[in-house]
C-alpha atoms as a PDB file:
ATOM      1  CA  UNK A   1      27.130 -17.124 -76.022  1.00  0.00           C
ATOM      2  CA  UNK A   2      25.679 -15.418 -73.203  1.00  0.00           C
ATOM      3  CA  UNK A   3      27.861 -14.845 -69.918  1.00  0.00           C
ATOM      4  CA  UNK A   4      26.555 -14.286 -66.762  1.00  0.00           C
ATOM      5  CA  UNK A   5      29.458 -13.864 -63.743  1.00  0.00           C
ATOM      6  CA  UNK A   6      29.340 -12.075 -60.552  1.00  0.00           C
ATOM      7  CA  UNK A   7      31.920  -9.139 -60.620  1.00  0.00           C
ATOM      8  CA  UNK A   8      35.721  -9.661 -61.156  1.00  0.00           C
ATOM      9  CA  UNK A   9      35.228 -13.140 -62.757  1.00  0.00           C
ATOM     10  CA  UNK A  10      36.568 -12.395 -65.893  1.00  0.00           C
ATOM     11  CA  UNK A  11      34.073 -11.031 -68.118  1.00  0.00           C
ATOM     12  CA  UNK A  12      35.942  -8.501 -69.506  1.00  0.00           C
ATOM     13  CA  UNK A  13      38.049 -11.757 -70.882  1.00  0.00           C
ATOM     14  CA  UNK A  14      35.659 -13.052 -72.570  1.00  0.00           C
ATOM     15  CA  UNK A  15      34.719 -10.168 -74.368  1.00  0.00           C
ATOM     16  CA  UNK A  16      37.785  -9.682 -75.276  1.00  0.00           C
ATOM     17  CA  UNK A  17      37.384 -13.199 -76.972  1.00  0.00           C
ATOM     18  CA  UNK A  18      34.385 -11.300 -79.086  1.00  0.00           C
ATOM     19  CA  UNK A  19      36.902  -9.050 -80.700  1.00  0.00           C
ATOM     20  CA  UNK A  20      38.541 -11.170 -83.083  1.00  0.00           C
ATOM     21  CA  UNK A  21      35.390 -12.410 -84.487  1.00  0.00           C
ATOM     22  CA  UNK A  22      34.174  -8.600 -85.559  1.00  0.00           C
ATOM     23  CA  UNK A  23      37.716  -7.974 -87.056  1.00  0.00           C
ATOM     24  CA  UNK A  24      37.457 -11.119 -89.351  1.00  0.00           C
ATOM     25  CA  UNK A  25      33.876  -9.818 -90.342  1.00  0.00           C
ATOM     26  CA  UNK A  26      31.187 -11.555 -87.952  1.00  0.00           C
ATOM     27  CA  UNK A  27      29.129  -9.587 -86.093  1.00  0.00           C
ATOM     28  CA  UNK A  28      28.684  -9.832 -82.464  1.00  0.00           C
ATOM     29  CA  UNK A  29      26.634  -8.185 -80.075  1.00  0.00           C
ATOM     30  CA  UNK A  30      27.591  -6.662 -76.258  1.00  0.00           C
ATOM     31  CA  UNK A  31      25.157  -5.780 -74.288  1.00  0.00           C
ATOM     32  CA  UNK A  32      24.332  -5.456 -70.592  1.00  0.00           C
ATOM     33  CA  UNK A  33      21.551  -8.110 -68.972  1.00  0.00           C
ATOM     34  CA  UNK A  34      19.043  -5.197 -68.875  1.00  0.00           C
ATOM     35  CA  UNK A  35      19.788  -4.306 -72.655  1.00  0.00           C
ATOM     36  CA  UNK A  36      18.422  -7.729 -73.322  1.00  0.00           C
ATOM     37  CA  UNK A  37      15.539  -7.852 -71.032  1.00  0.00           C
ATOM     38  CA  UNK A  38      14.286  -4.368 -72.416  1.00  0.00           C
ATOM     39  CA  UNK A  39      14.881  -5.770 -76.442  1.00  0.00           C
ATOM     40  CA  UNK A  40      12.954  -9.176 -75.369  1.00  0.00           C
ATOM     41  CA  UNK A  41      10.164  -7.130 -74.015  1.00  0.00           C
ATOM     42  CA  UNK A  42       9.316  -5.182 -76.563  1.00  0.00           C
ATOM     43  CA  UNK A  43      10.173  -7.512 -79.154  1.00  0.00           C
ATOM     44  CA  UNK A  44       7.097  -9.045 -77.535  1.00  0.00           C
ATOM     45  CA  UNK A  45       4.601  -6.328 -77.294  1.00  0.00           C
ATOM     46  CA  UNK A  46       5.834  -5.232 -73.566  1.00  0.00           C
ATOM     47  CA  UNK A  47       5.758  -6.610 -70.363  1.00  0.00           C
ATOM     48  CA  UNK A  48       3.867  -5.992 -67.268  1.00  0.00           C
ATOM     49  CA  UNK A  49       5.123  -5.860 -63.766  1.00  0.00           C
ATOM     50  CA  UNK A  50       2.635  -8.021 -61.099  1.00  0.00           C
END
Protein backbone atom coordinates (compact mmCIF):
# COMPACT_ATOMS: atom_id res chain seq x y z
CA UNK A 1 0.00 0.00 0.00
CA UNK A 2 1.30 3.25 -0.84
CA UNK A 3 -0.03 6.46 1.12
CA UNK A 4 0.13 9.70 -0.08
CA UNK A 5 -1.56 12.58 2.48
CA UNK A 6 -0.85 16.15 2.86
CA UNK A 7 0.64 16.80 6.42
CA UNK A 8 -1.25 15.96 9.70
CA UNK A 9 -3.61 13.46 7.94
CA UNK A 10 -2.66 10.61 9.71
CA UNK A 11 0.18 8.98 8.19
CA UNK A 12 1.98 8.29 11.04
CA UNK A 13 -1.34 5.95 11.72
CA UNK A 14 -0.99 4.07 9.15
CA UNK A 15 2.39 3.22 9.62
CA UNK A 16 1.79 2.34 12.68
CA UNK A 17 -0.62 -0.26 11.00
CA UNK A 18 2.86 -1.61 9.23
CA UNK A 19 4.21 -2.63 12.57
CA UNK A 20 2.35 -5.59 13.37
CA UNK A 21 2.98 -7.14 10.11
CA UNK A 22 7.08 -7.03 10.66
CA UNK A 23 6.56 -8.44 14.25
CA UNK A 24 4.59 -11.53 12.90
CA UNK A 25 7.48 -11.94 10.27
CA UNK A 26 6.44 -10.02 6.92
CA UNK A 27 8.48 -7.59 5.72
CA UNK A 28 7.45 -4.16 4.93
CA UNK A 29 9.07 -1.31 3.56
CA UNK A 30 8.93 2.73 4.75
CA UNK A 31 10.16 4.98 2.75
CA UNK A 32 9.76 8.65 1.84
CA UNK A 33 8.17 9.57 -1.90
CA UNK A 34 11.71 10.61 -2.99
CA UNK A 35 13.22 7.21 -1.64
CA UNK A 36 11.02 5.66 -4.24
CA UNK A 37 11.48 7.95 -7.09
CA UNK A 38 15.40 7.68 -6.68
CA UNK A 39 15.05 3.39 -6.40
CA UNK A 40 12.61 3.54 -9.64
CA UNK A 41 15.17 5.55 -11.43
CA UNK A 42 17.92 3.70 -11.20
CA UNK A 43 16.27 0.52 -11.18
CA UNK A 44 15.77 1.77 -14.73
CA UNK A 45 19.10 2.89 -15.89
CA UNK A 46 18.50 6.72 -14.62
CA UNK A 47 16.45 9.40 -15.51
CA UNK A 48 16.91 12.62 -17.21
CA UNK A 49 15.53 15.95 -16.30
CA UNK A 50 13.96 18.01 -19.66
Amino acid sequence: MIFLRPLGTGKTLFTSLGIRPCQTGHRVAFVIAAQWVTRLAAAHGGFECR
